[in-house]
Protein backbone atom coordinates (compact mmCIF):
# COMPACT_ATOMS: atom_id res chain seq x y z
CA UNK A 1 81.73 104.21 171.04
CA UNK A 2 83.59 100.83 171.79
CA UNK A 3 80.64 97.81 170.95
CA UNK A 4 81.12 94.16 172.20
CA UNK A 5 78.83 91.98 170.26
CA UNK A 6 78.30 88.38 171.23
CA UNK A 7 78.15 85.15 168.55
CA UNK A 8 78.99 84.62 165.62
CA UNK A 9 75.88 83.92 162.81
CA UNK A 10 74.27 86.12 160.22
CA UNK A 11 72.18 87.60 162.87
CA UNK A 12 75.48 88.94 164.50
CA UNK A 13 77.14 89.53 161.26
CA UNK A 14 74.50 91.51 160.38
CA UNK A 15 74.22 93.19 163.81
CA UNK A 16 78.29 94.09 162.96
CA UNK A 17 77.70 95.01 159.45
CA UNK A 18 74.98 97.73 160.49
CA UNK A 19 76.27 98.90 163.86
CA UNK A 20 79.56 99.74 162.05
CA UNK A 21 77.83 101.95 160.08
CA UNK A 22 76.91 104.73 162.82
CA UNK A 23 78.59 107.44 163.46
CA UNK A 24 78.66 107.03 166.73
CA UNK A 25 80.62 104.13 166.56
CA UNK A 26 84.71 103.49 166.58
CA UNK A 27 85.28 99.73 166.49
CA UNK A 28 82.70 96.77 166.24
CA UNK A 29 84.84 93.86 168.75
CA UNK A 30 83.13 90.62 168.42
CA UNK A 31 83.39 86.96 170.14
CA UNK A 32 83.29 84.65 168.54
CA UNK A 33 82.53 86.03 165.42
CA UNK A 34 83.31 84.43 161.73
CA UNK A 35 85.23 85.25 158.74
CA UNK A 36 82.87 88.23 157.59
CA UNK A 37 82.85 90.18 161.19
CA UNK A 38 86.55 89.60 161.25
CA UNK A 39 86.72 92.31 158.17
CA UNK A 40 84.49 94.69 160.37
CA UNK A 41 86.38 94.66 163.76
CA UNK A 42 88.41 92.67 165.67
CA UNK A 43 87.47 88.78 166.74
CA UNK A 44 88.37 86.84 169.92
CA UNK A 45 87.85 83.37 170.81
CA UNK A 46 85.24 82.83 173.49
CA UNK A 47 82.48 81.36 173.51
CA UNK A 48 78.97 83.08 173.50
CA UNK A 49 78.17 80.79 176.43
CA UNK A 50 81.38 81.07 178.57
CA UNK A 51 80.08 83.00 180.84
CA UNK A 52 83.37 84.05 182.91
CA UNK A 53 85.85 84.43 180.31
CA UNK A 54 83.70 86.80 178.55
CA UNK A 55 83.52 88.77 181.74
CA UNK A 56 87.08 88.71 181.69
CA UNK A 57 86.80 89.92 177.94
CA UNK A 58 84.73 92.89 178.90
CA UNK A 59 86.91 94.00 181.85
CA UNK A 60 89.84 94.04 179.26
CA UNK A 61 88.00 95.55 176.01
CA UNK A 62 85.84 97.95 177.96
CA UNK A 63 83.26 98.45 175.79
CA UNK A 64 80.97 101.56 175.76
CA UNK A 65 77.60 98.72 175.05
CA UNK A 66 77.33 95.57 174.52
CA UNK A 67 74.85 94.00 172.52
CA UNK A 68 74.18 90.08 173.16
CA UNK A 69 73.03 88.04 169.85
CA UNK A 70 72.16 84.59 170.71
CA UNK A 71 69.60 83.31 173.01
CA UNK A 72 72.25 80.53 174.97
CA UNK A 73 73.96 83.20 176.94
CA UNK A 74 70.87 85.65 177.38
CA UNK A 75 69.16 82.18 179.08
CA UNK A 76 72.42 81.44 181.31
CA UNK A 77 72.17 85.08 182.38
CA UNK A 78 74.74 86.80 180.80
CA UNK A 79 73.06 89.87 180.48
CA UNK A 80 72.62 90.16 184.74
CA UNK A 81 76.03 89.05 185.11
CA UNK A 82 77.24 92.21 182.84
CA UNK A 83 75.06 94.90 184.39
CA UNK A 84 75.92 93.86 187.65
CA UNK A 85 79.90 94.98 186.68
CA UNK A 86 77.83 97.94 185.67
CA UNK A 87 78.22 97.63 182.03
CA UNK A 88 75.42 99.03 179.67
CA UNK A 89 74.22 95.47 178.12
CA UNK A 90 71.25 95.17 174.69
CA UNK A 91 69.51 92.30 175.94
CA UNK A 92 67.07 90.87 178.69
CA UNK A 93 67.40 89.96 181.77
CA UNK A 94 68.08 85.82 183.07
CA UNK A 95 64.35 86.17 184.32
CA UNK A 96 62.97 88.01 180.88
CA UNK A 97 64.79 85.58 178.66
CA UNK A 98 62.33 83.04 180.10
CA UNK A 99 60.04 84.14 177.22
CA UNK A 100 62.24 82.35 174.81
CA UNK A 101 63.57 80.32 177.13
CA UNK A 102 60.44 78.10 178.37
CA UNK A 103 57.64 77.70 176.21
CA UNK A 104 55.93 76.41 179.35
CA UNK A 105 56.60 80.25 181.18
CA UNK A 106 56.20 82.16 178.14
CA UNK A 107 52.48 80.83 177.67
CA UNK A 108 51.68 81.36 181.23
CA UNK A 109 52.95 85.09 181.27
CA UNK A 110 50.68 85.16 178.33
CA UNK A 111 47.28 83.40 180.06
CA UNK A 112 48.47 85.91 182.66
CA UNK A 113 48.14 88.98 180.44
CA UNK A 114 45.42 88.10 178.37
CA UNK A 115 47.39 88.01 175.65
CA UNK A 116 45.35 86.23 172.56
CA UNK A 117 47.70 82.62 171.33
CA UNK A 118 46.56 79.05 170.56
CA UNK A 119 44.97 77.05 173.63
CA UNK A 120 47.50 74.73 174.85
CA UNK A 121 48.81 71.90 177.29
CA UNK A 122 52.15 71.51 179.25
CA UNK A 123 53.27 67.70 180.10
CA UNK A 124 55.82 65.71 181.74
CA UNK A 125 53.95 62.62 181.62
CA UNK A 126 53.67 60.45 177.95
CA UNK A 127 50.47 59.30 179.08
CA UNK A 128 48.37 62.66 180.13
CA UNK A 129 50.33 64.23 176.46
CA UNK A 130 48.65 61.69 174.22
CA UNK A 131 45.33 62.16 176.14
CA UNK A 132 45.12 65.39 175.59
CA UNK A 133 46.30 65.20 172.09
CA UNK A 134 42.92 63.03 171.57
CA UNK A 135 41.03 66.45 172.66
CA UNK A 136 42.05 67.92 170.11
CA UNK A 137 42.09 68.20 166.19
CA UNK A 138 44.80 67.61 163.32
CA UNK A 139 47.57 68.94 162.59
CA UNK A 140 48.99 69.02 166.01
CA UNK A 141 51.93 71.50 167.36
CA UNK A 142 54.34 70.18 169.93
CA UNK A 143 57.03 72.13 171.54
CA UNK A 144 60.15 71.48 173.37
CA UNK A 145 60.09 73.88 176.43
CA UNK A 146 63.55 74.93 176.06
CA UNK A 147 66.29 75.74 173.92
CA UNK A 148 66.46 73.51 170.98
CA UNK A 149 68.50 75.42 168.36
CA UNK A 150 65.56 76.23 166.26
CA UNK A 151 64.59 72.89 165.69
CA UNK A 152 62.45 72.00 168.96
CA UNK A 153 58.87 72.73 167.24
CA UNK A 154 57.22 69.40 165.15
CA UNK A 155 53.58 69.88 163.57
CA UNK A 156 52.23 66.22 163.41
CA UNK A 157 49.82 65.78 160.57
CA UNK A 158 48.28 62.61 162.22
CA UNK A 159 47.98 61.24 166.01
CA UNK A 160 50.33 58.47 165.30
CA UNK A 161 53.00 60.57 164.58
CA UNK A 162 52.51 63.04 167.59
CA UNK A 163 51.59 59.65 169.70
CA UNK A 164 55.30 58.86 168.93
CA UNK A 165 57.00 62.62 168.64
CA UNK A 166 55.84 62.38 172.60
CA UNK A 167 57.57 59.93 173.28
CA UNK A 168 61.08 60.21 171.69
CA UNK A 169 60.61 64.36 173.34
CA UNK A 170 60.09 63.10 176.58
CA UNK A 171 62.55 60.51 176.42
CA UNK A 172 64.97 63.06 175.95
CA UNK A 173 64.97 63.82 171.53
CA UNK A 174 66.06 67.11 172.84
CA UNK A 175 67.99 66.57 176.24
CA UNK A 176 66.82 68.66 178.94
CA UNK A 177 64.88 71.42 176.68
CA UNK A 178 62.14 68.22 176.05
CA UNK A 179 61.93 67.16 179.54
CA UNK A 180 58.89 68.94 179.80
CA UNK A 181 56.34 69.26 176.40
CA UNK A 182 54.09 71.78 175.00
CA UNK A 183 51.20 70.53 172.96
CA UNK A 184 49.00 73.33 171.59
CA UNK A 185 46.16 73.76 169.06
CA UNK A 186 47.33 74.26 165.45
CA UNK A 187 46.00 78.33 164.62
CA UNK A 188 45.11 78.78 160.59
CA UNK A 189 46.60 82.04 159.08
CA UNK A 190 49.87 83.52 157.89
CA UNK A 191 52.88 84.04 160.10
CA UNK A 192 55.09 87.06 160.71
CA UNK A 193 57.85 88.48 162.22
CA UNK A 194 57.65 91.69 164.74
CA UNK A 195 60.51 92.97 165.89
CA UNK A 196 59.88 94.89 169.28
CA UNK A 197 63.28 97.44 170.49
CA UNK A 198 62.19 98.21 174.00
CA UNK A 199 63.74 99.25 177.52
CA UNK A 200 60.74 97.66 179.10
CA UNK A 201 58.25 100.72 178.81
CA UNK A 202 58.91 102.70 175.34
CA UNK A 203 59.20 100.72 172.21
CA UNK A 204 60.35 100.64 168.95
CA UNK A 205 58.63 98.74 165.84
CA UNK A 206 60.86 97.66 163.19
CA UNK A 207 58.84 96.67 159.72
CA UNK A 208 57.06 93.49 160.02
CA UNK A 209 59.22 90.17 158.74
CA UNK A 210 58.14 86.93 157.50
CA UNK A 211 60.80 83.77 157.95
CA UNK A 212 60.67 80.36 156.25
CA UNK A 213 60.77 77.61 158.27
CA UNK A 214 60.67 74.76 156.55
CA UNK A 215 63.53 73.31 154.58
CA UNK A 216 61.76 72.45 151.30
CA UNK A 217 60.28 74.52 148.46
CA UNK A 218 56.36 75.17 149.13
CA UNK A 219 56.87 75.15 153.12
CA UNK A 220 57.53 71.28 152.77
CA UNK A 221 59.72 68.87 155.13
CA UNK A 222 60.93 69.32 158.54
CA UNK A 223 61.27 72.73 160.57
CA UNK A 224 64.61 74.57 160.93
CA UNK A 225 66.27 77.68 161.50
CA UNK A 226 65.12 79.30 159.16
CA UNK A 227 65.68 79.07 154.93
CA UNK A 228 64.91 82.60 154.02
CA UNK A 229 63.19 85.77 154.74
CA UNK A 230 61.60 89.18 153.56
CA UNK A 231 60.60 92.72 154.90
CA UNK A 232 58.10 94.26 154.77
CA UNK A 233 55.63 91.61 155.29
CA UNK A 234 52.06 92.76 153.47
CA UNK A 235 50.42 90.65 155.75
CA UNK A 236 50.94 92.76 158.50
CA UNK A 237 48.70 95.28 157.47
CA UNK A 238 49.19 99.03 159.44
CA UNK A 239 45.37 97.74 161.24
CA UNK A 240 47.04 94.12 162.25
CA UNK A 241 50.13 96.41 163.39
CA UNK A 242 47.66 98.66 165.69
CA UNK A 243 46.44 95.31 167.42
CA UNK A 244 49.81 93.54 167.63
CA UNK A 245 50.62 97.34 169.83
CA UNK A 246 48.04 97.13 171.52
CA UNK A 247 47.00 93.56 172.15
CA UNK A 248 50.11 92.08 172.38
CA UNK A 249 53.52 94.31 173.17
CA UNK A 250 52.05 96.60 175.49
CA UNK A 251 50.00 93.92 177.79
CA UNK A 252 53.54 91.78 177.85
CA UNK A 253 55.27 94.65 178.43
CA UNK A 254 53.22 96.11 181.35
CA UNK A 255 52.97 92.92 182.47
CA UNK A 256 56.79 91.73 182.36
CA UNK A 257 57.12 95.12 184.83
CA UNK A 258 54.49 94.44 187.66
CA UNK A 259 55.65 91.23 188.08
CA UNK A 260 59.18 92.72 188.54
CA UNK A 261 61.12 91.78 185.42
CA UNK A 262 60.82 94.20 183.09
CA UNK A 263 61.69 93.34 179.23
CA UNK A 264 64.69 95.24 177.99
CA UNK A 265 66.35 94.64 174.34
CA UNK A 266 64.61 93.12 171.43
CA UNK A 267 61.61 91.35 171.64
CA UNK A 268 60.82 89.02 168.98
CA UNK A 269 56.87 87.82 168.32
CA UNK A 270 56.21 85.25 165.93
CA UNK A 271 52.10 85.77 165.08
CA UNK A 272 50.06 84.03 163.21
CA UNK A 273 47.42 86.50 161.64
CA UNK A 274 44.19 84.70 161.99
CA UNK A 275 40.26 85.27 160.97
CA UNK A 276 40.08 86.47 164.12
CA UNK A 277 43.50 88.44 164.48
CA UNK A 278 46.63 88.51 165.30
CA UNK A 279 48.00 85.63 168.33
CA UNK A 280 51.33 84.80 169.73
CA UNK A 281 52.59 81.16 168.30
CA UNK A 282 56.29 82.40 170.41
CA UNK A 283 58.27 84.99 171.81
CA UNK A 284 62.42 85.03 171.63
CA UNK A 285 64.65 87.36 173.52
CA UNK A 286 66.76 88.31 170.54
CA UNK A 287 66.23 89.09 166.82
CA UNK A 288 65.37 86.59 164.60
CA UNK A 289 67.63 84.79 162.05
CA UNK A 290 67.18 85.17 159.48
CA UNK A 291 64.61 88.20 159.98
CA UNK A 292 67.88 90.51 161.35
CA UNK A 293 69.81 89.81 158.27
CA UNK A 294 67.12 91.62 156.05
CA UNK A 295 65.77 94.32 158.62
CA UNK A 296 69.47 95.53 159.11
CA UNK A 297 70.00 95.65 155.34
CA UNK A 298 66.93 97.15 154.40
CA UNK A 299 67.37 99.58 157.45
CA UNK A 300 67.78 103.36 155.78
CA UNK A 301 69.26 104.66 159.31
CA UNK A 302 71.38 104.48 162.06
CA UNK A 303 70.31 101.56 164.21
CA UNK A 304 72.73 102.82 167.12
CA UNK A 305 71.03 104.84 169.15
CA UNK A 306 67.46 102.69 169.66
CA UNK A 307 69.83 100.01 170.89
CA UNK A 308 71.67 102.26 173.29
CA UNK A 309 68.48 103.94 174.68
CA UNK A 310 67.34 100.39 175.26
CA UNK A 311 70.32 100.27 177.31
CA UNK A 312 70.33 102.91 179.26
CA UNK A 313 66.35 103.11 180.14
CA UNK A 314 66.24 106.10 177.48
CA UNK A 315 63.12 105.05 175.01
CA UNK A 316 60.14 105.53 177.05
CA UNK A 317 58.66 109.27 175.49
CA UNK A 318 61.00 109.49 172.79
CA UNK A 319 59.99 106.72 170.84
CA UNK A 320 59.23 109.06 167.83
CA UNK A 321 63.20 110.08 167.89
CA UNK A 322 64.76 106.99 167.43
CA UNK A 323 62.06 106.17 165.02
CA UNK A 324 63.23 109.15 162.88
CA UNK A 325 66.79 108.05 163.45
CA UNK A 326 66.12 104.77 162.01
CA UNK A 327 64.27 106.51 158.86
CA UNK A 328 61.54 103.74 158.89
CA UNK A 329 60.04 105.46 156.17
CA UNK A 330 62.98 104.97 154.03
CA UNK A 331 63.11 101.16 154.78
CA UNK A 332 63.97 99.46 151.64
CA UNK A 333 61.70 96.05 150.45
CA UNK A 334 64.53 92.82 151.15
CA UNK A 335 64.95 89.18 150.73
CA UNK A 336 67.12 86.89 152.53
CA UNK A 337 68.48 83.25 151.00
CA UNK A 338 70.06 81.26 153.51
CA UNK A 339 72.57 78.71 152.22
CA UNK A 340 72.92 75.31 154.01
CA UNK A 341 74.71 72.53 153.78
CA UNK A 342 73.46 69.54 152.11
CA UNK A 343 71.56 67.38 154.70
CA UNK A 344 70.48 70.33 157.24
CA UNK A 345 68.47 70.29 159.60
CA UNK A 346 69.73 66.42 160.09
CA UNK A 347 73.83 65.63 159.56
CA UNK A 348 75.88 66.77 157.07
CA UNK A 349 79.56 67.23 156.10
CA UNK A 350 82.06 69.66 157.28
CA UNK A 351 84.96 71.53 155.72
CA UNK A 352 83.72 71.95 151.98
CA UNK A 353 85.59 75.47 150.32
CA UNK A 354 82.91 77.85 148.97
CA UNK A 355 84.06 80.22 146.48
CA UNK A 356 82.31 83.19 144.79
CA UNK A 357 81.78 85.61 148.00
CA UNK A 358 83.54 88.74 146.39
CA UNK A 359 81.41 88.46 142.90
CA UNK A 360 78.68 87.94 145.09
CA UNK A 361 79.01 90.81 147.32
CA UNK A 362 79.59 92.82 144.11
CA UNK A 363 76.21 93.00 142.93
CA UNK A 364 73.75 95.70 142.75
CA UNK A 365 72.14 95.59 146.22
CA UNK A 366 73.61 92.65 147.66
CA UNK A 367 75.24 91.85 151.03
CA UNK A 368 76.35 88.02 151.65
CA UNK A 369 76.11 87.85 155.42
CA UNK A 370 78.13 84.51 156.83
CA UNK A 371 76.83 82.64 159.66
CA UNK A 372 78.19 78.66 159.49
CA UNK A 373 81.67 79.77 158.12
CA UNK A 374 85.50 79.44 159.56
CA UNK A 375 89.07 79.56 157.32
CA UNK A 376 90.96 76.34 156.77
CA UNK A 377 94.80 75.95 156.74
CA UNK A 378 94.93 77.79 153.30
CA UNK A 379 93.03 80.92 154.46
CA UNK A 380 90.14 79.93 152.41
CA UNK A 381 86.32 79.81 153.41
CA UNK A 382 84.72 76.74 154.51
CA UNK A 383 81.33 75.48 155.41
CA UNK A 384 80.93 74.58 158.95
CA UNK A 385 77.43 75.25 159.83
CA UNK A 386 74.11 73.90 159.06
CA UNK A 387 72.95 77.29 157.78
CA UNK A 388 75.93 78.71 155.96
CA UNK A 389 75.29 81.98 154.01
CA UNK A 390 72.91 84.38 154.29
CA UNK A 391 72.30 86.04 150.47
CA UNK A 392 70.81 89.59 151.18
CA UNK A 393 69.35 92.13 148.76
CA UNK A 394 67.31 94.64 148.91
CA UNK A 395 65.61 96.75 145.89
CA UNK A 396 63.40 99.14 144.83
CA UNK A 397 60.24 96.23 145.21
CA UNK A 398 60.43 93.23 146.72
CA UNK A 399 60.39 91.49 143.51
CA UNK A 400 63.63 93.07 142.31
CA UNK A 401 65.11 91.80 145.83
CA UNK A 402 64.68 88.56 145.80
CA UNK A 403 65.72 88.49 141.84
CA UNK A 404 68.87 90.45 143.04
CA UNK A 405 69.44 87.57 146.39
CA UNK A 406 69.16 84.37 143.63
CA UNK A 407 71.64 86.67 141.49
CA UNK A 408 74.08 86.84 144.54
CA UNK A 409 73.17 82.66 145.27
CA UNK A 410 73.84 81.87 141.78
CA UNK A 411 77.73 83.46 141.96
CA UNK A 412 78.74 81.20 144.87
CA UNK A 413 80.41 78.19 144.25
CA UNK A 414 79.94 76.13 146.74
CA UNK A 415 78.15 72.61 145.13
CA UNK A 416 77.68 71.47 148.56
CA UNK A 417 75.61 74.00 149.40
CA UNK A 418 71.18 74.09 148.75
CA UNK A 419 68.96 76.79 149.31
CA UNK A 420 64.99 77.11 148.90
CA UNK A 421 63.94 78.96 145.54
CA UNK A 422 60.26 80.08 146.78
CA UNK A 423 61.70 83.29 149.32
CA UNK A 424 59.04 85.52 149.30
CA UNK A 425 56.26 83.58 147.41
CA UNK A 426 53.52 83.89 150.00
CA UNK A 427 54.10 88.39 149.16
CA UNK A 428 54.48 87.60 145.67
CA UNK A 429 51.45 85.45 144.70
């Protein structure tokens, strides 16, 4: 086959990295891409967002499937635009994307359902948001209702500071994706990743993930992309996984189709594992980054031909096919580092040369997945992301992974880069 991926991070990197491997597979095209996909297939130069020249791209690359990384064009509607030229497109639906989308829709669709998350409160209005905020209990979680590039979620330890994180959202911190606010009640527990390949009826679990979302050592200072990540996630015991199935997928899932827009790609749900069990804290309508970057290197099969029946309405009743294509029971334990540039999430400097990617990649076990990354003038690799590198290893435990990743770290050169040096703590303690 002929694959079109969209973007150009370490989730799509990774995504081109493992897809390549299939042997069902010819040529990985990607657009944008970065410096690493460029080695795995050819690059253009659109824009994940640009809606009609990457229509024009797929009328002149006409790919077999084409699988849509980022959330931006999956909320613009790229995926209905592509189907519609009757293309075979990994990724949901304008409507479906609202899950990731609109915090405000996604926890309506889950009142809806009956689908167990935190109680919550949407707001347009400063005043009514602080009211309600004096209902409630500290810490306090406030959301952005739209897109915000990862960085749309604050937990206020006090009322002062979510008295004024109201305030500077609905004034417009985030544009548009904070013109409306989501204030809900902070849930106790540990958080994890599930990774959900579905046409809208079947599905696919992928091992459970857990992502680090703040920037600092010990889950300290502000939220942001993400720092690092691991698979399997022992918190996500195989009795949690039966209720996430059962409580959770398959109620969104039916529910998503009777109300006539039916989930079909990855789904993404973030839980927090509770006294009382698993809930939803969000849902996104892609895979999570940096959760991808170790599922697909931990991966033992061929990832191809989930994503294709996703496609192509194929999962439903063969579910325990594609499961045995993927060789889940082979999955390898991994760790992911994520590289960033000195002063992520807030402003930082663009352009610095980072060396040390071969000797890196050379290592027992590891894979250095780019993500904020471009060539200069001289042909050599430069920093310009927030997130730069994604280190990824994978072992024989999870300890010997995330040893191997801070090997892989410690051969870059790159002094303008930081990373976190707790991945995996939380399954190692």
């Amino acid at each position: 086959m002929n694959i079109l991926l969209i973007g150009s991070g370490g989730r799509e990197h990774a995504l081109a990295w493992k897809i390549d491997q299939s042997p069902l597979v010819d040529v990985v095209h990607s657009t944008p891409g970065n410096p690493g996909m460029d080695v795995i297939g050819p690059c253009f130069d659109i824009a994940a967002d640009d809606i009609d020249n990457l229509v024009k791209l797929t009328l002149q690359v006409e790919p077999d499937l084409i699988v849509i990384g980022p959330e931006a064009p999956l909320a613009l509607g790229l995926a209905d635009v592509l189907r519609a030229r009757g293309f075979d497109v990994f990724g949901p639906s304008k409507k479906a994307a609202q899950l990731e989308a609109s915090k405000a829709f996604s926890k309506g669709r889950m009142k809806a359902y009956g689908v167990p998350t935190a109680a919550y409160g949407e707001f347009t209005s400063p005043e009514l948001a602080k009211a309600f905020l004096r209902t409630m209990e500290a810490p306090y979680v406030l959301k952005a209702d739209g897109l915000a590039a990862g960085k749309g979620v604050v937990i206020a330890e006090t009322l002062e500071q979510a008295d004024t994180e109201v305030d500077e959202m609905l004034s417009g911190k985030h544009g548009d994706a904070s013109a409306t606010l989501v204030i809900e009640e902070f849930m106790h527990g540990e958080e994890a990743s599930i990774f959900v390949i579905t046409d809208g009826v079947g599905a696919v679990y992928l091992p459970a993930a857990q992502d680090h979302k703040r920037v600092g050592d010990g889950d300290t200072g502000p939220n942001t992309g993400g720092m690092g990540a691991y698979a399997p996630a022992p918190v996500v015991t195989p009795a949690i996984m039966d209720r996430i199935k059962a409580e959770i997928v398959q109620p969104m899932l039916k529910g998503m189709a009777a109300d006539g827009m039916p989930y079909q790609g990855v789904l993404y749900v973030g839980v927090m594992v509770t006294e009382e069990g698993p809930k939803v804290v969000e849902f996104n309508a892609r895979f999570g980054d940096p959760e991808c970057q170790a599922l697909m290197k931990g991966l033992a099969g061929d990832i191809v031909p989930a994503i294709l029946a996703s496609a192509t309405n194929g999962l439903a009743g063969n579910e325990e096919a594609f499961e045995s294509l993927l060789e889940l029971e082979r999955f390898e334990p991994t760790a992911t580092v994520v590289l960033a540039n000195k002063g992520y999430p807030d402003s930082y400097s663009k352009g610095s040369v980072i060396n040390g990617l071969t000797d890196a990649n050379n290592l027992p076990g590891v894979t250095v997945f780019q993500a904020g990354t471009d060539r200069d003038s001289e042909n050599a690799i430069v920093a310009v992301g927030g997130r730069v590198l994604n280190v990824t290893a994978s072992g024989d435990t999870l300890k010997e992974a995330i040893d191997r990743a801070y090997a892989g770290v410690d051969r870059i050169d790159w002094p303008e880069g930081f990373c976190r040096r707790d991945i995996g703590w939380r399954a190692l303690k």
